[in-house]
PDB file of N, CA and C in Angstrom:
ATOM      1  N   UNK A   1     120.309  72.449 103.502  1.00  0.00           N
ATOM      2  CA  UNK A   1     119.175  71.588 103.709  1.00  0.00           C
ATOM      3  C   UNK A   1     118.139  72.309 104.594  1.00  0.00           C
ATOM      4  N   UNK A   2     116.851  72.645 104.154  1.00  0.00           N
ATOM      5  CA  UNK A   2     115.586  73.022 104.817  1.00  0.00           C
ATOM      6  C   UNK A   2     115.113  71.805 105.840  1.00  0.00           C
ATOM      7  N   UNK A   3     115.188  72.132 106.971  1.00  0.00           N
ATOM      8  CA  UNK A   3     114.140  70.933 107.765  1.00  0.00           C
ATOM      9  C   UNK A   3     112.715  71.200 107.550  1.00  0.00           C
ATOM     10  N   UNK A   4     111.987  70.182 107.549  1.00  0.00           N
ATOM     11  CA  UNK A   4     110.567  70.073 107.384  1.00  0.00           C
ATOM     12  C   UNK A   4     109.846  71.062 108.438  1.00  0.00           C
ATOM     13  N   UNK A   5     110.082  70.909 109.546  1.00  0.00           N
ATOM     14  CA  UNK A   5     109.296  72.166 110.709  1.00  0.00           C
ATOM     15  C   UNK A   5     109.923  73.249 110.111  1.00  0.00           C
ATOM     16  N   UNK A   6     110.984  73.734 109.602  1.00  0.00           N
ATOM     17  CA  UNK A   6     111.590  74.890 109.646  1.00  0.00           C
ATOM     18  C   UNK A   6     111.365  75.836 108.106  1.00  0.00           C
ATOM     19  N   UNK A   7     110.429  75.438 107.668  1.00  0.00           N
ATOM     20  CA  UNK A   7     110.186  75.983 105.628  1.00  0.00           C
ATOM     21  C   UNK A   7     109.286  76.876 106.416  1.00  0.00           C
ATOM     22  N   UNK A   8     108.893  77.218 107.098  1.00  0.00           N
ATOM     23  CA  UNK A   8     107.418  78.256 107.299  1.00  0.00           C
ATOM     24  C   UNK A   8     108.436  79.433 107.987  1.00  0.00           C
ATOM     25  N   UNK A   9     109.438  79.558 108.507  1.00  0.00           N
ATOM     26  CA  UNK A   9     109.784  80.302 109.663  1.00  0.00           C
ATOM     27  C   UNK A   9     109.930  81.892 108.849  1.00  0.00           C
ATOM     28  N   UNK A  10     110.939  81.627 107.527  1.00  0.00           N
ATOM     29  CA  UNK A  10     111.406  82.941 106.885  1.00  0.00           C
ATOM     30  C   UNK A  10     109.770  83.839 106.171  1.00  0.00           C
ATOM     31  N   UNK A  11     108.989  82.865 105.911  1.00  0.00           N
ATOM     32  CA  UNK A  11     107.907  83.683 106.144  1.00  0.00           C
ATOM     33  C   UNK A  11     107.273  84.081 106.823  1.00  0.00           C
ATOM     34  N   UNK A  12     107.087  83.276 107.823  1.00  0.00           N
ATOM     35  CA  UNK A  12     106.420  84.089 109.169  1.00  0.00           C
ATOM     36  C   UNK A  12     106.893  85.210 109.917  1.00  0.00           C
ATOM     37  N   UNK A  13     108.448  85.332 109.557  1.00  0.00           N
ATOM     38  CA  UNK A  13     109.104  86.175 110.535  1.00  0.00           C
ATOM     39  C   UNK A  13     109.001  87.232 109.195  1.00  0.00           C
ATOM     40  N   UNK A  14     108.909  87.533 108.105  1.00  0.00           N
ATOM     41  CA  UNK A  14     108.584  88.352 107.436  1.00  0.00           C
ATOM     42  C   UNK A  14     106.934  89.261 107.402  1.00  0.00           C
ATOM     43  N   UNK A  15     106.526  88.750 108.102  1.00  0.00           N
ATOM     44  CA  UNK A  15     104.910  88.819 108.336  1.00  0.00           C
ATOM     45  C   UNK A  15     104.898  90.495 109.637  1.00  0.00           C
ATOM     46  N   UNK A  16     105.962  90.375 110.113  1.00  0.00           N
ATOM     47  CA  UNK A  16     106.490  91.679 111.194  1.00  0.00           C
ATOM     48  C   UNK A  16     107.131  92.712 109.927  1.00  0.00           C
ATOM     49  N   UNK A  17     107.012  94.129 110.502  1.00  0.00           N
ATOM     50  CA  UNK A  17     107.133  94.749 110.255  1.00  0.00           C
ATOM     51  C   UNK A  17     108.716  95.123 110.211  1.00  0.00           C
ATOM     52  N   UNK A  18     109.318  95.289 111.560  1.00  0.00           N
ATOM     53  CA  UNK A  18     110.243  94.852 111.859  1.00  0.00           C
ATOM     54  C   UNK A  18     111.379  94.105 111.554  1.00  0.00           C
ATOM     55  N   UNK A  19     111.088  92.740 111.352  1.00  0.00           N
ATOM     56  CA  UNK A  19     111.856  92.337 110.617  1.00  0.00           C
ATOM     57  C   UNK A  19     111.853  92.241 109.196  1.00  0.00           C
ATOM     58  N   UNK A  20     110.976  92.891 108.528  1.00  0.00           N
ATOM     59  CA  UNK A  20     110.667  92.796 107.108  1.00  0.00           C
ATOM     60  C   UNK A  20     112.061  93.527 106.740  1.00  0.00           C
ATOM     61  N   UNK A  21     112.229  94.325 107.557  1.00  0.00           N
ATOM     62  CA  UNK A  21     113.763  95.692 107.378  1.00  0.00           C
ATOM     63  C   UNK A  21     114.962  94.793 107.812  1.00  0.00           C
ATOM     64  N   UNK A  22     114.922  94.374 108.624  1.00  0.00           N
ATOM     65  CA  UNK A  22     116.323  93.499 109.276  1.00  0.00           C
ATOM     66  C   UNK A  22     116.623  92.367 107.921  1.00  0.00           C
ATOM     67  N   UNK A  23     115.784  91.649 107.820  1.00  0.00           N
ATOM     68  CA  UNK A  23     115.700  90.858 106.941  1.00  0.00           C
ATOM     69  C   UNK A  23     116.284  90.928 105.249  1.00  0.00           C
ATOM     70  N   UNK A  24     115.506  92.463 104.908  1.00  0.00           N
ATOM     71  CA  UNK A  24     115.826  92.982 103.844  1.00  0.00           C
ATOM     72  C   UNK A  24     117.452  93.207 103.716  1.00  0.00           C
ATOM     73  N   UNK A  25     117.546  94.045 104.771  1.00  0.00           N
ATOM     74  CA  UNK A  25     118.907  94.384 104.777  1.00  0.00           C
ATOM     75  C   UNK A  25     119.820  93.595 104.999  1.00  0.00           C
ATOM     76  N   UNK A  26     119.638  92.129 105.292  1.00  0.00           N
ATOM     77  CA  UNK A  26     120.972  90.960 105.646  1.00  0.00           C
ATOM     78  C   UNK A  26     120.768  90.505 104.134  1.00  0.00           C
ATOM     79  N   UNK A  27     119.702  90.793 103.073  1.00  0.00           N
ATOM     80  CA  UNK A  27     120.299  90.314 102.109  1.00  0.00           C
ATOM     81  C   UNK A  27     119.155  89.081 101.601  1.00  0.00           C
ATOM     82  N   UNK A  28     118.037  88.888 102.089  1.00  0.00           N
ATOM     83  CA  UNK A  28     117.214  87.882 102.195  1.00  0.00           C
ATOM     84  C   UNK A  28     116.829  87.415 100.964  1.00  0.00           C
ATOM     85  N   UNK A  29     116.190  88.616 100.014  1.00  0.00           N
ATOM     86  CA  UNK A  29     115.624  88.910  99.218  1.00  0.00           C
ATOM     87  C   UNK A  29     116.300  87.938  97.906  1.00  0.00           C
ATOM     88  N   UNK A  30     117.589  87.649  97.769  1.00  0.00           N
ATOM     89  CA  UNK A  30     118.026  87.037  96.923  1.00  0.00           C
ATOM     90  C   UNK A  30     118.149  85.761  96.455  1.00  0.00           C
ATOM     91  N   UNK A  31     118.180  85.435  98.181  1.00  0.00           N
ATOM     92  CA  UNK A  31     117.996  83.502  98.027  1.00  0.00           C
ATOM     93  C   UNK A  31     116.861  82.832  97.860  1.00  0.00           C
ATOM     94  N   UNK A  32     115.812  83.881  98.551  1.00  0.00           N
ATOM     95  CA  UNK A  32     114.444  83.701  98.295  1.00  0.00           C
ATOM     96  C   UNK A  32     113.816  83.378  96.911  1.00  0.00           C
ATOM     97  N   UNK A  33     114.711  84.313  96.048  1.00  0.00           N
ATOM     98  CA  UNK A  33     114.119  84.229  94.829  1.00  0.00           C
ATOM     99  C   UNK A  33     114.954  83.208  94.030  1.00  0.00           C
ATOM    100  N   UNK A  34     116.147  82.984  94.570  1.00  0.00           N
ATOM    101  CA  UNK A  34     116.874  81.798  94.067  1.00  0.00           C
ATOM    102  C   UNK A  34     115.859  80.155  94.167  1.00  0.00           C
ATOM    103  N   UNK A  35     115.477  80.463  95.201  1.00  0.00           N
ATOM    104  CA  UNK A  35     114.689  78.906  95.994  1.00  0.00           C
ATOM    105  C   UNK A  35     113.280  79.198  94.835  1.00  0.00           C
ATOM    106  N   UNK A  36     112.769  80.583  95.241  1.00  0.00           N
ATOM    107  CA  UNK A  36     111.476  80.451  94.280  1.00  0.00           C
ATOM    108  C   UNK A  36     111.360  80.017  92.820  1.00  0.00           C
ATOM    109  N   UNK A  37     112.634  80.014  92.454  1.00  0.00           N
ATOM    110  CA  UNK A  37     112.662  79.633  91.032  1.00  0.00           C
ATOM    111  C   UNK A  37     112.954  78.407  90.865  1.00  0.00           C
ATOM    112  N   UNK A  38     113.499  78.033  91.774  1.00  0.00           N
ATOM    113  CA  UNK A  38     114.498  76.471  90.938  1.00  0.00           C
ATOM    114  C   UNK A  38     113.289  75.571  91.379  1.00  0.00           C
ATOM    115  N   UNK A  39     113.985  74.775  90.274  1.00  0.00           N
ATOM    116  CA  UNK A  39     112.644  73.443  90.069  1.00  0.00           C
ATOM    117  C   UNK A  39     113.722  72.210  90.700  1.00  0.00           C
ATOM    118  N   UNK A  40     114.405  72.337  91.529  1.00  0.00           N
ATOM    119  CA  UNK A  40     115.693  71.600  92.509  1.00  0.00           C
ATOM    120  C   UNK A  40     115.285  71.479  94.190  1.00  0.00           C
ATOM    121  N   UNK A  41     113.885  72.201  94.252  1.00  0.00           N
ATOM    122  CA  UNK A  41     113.496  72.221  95.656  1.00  0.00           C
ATOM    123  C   UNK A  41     112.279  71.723  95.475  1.00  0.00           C
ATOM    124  N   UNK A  42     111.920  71.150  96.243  1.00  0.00           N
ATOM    125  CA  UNK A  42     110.503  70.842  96.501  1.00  0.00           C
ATOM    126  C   UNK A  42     109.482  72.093  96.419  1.00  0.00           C
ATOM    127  N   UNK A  43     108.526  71.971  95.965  1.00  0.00           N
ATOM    128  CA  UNK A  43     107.105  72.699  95.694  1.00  0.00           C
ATOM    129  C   UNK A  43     106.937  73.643  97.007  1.00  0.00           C
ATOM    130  N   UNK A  44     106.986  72.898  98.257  1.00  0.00           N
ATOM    131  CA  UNK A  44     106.453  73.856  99.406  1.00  0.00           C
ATOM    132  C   UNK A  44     107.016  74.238  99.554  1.00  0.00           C
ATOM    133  N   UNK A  45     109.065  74.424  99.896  1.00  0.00           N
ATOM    134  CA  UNK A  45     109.593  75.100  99.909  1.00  0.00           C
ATOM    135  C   UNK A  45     109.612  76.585  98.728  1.00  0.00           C
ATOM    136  N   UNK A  46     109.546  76.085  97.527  1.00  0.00           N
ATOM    137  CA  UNK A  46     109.180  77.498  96.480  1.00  0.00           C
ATOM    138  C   UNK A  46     107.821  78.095  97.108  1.00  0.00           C
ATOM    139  N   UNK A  47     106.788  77.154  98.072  1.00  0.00           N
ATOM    140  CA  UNK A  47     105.724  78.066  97.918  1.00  0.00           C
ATOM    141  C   UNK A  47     106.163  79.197  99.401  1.00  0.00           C
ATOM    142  N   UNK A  48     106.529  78.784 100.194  1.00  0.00           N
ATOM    143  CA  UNK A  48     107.272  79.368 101.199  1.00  0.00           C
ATOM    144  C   UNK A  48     108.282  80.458 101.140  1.00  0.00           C
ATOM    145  N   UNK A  49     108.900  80.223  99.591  1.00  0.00           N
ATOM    146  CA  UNK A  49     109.810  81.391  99.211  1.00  0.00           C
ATOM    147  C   UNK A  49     109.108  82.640  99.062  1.00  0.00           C
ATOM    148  N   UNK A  50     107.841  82.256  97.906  1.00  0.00           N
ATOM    149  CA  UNK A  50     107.119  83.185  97.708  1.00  0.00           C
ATOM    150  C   UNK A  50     106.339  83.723  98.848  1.00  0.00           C
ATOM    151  N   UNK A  51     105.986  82.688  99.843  1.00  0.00           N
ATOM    152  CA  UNK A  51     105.004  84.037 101.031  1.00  0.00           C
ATOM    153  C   UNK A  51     105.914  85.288 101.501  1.00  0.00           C
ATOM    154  N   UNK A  52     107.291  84.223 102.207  1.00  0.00           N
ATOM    155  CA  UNK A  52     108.165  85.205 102.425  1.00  0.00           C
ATOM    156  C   UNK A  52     108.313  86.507 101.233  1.00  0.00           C
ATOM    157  N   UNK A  53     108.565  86.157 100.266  1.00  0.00           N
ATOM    158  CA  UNK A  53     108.832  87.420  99.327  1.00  0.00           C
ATOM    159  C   UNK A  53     107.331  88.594  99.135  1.00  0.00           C
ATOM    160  N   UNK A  54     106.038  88.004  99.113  1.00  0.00           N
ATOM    161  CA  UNK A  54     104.910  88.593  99.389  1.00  0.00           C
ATOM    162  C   UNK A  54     104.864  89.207 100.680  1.00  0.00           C
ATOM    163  N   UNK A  55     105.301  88.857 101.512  1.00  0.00           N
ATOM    164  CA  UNK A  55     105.112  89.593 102.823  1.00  0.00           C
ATOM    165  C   UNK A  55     106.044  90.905 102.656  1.00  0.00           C
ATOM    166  N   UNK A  56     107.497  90.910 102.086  1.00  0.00           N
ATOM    167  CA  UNK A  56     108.658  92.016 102.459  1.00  0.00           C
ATOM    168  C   UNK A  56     108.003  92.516 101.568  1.00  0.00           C
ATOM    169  N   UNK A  57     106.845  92.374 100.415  1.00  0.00           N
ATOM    170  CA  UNK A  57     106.843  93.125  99.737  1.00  0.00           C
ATOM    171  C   UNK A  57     105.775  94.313 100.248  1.00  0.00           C
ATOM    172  N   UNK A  58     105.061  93.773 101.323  1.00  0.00           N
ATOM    173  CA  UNK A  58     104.362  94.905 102.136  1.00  0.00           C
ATOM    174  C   UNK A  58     104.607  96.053 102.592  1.00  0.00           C
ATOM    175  N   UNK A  59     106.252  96.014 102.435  1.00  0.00           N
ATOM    176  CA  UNK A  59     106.967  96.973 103.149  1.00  0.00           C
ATOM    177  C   UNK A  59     107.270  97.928 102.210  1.00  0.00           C
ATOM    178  N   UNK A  60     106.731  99.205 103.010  1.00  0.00           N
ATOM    179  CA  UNK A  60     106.813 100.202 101.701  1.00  0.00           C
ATOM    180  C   UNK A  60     108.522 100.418 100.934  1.00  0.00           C
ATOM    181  N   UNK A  61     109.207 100.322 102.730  1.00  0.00           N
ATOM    182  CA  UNK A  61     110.404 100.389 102.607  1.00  0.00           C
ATOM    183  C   UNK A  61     111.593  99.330 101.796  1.00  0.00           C
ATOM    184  N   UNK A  62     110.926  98.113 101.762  1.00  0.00           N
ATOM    185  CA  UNK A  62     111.431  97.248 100.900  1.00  0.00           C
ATOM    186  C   UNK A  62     111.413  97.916  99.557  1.00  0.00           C
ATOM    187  N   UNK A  63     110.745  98.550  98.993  1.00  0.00           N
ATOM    188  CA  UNK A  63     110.680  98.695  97.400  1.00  0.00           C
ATOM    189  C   UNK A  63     111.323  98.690  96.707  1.00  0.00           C
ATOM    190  N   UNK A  64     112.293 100.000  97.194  1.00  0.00           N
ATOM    191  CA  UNK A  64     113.718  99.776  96.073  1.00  0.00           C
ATOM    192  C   UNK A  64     114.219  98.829  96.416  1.00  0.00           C
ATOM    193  N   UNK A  65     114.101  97.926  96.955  1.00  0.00           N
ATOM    194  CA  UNK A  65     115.267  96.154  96.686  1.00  0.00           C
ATOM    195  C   UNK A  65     114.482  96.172  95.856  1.00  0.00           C
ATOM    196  N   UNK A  66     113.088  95.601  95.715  1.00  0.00           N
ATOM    197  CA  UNK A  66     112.913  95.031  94.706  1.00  0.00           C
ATOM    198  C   UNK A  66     113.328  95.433  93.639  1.00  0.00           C
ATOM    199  N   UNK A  67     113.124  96.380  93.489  1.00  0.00           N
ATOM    200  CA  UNK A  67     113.818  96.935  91.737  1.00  0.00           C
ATOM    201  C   UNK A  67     115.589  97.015  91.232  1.00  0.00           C
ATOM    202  N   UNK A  68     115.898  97.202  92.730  1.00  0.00           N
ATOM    203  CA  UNK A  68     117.501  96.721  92.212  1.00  0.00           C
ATOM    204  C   UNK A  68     117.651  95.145  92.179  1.00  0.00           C
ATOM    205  N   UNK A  69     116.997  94.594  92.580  1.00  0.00           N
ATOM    206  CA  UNK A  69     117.262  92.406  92.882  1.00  0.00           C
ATOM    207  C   UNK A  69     115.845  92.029  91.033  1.00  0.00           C
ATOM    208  N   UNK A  70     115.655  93.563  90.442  1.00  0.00           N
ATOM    209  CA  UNK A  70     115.003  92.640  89.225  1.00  0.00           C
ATOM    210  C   UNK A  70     113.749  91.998  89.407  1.00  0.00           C
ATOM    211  N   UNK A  71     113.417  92.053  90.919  1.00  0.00           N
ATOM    212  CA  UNK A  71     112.415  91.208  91.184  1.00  0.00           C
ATOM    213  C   UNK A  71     111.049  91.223  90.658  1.00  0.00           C
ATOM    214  N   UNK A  72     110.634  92.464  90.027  1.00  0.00           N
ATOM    215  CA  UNK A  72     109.337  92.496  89.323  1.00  0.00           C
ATOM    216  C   UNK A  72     109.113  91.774  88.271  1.00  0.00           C
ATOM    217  N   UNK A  73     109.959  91.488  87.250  1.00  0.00           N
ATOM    218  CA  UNK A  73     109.400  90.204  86.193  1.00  0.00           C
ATOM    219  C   UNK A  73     109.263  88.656  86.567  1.00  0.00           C
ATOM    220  N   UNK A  74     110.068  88.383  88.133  1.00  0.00           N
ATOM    221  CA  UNK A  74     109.790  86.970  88.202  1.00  0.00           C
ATOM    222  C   UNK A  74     108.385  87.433  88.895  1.00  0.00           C
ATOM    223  N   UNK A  75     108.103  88.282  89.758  1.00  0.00           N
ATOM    224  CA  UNK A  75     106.911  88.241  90.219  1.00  0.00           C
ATOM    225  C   UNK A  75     105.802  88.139  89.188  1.00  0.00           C
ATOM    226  N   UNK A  76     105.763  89.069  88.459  1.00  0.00           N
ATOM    227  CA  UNK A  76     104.871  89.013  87.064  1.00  0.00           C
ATOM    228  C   UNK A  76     104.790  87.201  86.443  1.00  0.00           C
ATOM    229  N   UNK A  77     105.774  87.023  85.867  1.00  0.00           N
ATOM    230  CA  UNK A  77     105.529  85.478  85.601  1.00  0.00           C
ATOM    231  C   UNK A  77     105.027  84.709  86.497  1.00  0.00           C
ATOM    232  N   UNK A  78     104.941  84.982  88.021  1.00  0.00           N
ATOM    233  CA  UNK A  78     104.435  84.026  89.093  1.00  0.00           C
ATOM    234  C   UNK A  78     103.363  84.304  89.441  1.00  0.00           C
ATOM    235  N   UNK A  79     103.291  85.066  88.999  1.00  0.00           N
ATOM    236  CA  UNK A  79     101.303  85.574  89.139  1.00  0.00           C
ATOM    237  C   UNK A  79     100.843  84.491  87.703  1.00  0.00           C
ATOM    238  N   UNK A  80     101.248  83.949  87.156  1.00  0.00           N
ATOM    239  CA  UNK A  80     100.542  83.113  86.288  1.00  0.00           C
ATOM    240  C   UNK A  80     101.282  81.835  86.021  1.00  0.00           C
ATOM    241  N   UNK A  81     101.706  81.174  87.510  1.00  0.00           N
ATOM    242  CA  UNK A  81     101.439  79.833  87.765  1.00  0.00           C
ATOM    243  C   UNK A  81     100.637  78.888  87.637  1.00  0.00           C
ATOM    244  N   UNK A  82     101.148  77.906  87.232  1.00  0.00           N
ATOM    245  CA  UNK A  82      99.941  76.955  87.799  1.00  0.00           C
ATOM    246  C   UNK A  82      99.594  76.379  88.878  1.00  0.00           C
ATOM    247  N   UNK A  83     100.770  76.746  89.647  1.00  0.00           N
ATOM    248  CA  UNK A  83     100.308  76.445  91.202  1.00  0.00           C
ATOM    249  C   UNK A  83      99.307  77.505  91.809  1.00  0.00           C
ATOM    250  N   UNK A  84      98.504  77.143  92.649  1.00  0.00           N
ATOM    251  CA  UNK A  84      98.053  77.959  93.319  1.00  0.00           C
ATOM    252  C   UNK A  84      98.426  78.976  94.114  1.00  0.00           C
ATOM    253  N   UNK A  85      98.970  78.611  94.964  1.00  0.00           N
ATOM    254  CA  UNK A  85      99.704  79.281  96.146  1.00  0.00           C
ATOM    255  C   UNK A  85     100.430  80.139  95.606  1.00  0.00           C
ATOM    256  N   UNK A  86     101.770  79.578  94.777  1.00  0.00           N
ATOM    257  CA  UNK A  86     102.718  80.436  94.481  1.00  0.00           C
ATOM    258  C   UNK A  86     101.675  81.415  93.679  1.00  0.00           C
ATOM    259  N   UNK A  87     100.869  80.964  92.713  1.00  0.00           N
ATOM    260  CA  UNK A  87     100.492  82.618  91.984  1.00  0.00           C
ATOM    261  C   UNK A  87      99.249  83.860  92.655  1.00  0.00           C
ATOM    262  N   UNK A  88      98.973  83.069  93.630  1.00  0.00           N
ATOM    263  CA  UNK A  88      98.645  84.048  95.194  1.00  0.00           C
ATOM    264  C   UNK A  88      99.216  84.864  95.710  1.00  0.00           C
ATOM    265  N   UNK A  89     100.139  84.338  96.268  1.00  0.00           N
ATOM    266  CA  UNK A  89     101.432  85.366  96.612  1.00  0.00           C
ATOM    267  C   UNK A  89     102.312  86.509  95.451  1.00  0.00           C
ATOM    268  N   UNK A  90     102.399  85.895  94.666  1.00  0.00           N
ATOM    269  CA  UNK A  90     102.859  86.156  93.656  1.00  0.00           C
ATOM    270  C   UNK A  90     101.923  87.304  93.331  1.00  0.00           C
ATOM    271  N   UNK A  91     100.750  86.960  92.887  1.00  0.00           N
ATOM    272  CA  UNK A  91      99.820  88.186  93.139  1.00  0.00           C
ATOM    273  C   UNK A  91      99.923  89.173  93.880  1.00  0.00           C
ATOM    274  N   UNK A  92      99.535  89.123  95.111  1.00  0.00           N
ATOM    275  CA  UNK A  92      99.822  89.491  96.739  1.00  0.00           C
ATOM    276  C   UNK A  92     101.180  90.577  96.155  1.00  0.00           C
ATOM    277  N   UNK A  93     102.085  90.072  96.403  1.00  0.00           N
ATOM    278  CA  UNK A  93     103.435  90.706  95.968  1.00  0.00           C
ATOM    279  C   UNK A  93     103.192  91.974  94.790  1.00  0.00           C
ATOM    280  N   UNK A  94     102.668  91.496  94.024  1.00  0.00           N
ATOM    281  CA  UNK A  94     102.673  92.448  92.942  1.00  0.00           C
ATOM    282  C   UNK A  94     101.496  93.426  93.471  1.00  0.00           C
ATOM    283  N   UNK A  95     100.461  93.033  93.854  1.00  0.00           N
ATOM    284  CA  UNK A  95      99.646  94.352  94.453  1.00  0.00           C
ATOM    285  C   UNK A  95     100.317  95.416  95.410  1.00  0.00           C
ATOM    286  N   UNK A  96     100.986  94.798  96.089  1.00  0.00           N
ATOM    287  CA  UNK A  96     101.381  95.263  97.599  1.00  0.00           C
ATOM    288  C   UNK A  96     102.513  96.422  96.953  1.00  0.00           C
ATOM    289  N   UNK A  97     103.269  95.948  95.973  1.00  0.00           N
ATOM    290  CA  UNK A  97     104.407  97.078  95.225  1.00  0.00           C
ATOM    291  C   UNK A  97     103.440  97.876  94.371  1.00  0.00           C
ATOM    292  N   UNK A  98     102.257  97.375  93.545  1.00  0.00           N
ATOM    293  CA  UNK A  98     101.442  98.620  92.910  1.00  0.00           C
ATOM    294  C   UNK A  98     101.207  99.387  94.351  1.00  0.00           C
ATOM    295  N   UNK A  99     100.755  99.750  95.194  1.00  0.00           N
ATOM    296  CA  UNK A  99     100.557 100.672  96.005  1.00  0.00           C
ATOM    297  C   UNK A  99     101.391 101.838  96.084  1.00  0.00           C
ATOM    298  N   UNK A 100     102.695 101.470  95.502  1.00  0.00           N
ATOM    299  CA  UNK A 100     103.961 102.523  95.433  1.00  0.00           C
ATOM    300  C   UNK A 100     103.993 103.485  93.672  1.00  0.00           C
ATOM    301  N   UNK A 101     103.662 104.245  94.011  1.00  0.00           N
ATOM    302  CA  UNK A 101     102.938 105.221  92.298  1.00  0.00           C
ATOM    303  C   UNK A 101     104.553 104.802  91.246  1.00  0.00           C
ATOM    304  N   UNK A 102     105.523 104.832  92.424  1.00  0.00           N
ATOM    305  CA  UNK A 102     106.787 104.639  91.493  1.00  0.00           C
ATOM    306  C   UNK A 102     107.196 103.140  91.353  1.00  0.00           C
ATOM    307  N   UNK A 103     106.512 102.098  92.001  1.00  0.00           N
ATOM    308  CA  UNK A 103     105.948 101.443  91.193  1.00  0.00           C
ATOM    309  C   UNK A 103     105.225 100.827  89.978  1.00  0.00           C
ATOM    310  N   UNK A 104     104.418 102.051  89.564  1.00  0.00           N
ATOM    311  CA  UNK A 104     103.826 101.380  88.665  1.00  0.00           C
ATOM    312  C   UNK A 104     104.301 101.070  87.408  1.00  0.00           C
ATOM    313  N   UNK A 105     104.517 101.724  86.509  1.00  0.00           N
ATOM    314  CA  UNK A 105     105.653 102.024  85.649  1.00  0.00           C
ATOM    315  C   UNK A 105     106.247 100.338  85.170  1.00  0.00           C
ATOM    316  N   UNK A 106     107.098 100.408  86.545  1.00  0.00           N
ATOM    317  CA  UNK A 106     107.865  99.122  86.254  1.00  0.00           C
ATOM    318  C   UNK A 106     106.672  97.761  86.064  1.00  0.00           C
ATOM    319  N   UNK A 107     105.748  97.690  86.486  1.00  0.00           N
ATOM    320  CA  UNK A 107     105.010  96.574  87.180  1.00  0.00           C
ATOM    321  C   UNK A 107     104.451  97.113  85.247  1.00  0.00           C
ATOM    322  N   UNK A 108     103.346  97.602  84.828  1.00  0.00           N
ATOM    323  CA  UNK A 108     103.114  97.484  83.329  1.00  0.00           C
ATOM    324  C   UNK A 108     103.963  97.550  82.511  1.00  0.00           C
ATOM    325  N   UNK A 109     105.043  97.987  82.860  1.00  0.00           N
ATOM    326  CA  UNK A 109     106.063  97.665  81.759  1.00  0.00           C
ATOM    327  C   UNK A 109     106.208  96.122  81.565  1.00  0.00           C
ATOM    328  N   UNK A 110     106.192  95.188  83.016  1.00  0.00           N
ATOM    329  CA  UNK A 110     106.317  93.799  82.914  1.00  0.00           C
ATOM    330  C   UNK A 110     105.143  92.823  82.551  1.00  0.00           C
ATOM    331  N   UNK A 111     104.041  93.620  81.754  1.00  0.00           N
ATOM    332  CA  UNK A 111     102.983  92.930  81.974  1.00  0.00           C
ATOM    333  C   UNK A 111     101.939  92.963  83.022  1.00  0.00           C
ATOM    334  N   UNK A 112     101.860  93.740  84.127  1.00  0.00           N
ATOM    335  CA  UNK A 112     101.202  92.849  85.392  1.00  0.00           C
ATOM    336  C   UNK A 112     100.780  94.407  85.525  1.00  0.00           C
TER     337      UNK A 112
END
């Protein structure tokens, strides 16, 4: 169970540099995208999944998770939400991994 004060925290604390790595490495990356997907959570919580996941994706050092956790095609599909937010971030996310040349590849292969 998410408490209502407490849906902002895993993104904010992803917003550091710092913990973008601690974070990564306990494994974060997976539930995040579990929550971002399911239609079993409330809206702000998925939109909260996604900042968090837009933020680690700043990290150059995050990259290879993403590509071993698969994460570039849900990002791609979430860049064309109909929510707002989520396809912001979602955006966000997918720019922030184009910056990585070995990136790219994967990211047009998925569309995006």
């Amino acid at each position: 169970c998410v408490l209502p004060k407490q849906k902002h925290i895993v993104g904010n604390l992803c917003t550091h540099d710092h913990h973008r790595r601690t974070l990564m490495k306990a494994g974060v990356l997976e539930p995040l995208m579990s929550l971002a997907r399911s239609g079993k959570v409330e809206l702000e919580i998925r939109r909260f999944s996604m900042l968090a996941i837009a933020n680690l994706a700043a990290c150059f050092g995050n990259h290879d998770e993403f590509v071993s956790h698969d994460t570039v095609p849900m990002l791609v599909s979430f860049s064309n939400s109909s929510d707002p937010e989520i396809r912001n971030y979602a955006a966000f996310a997918v720019a922030e991994l184009s910056r990585n040349s070995d990136m790219m590849e994967i990211i047009t292969d998925e569309g995006g």
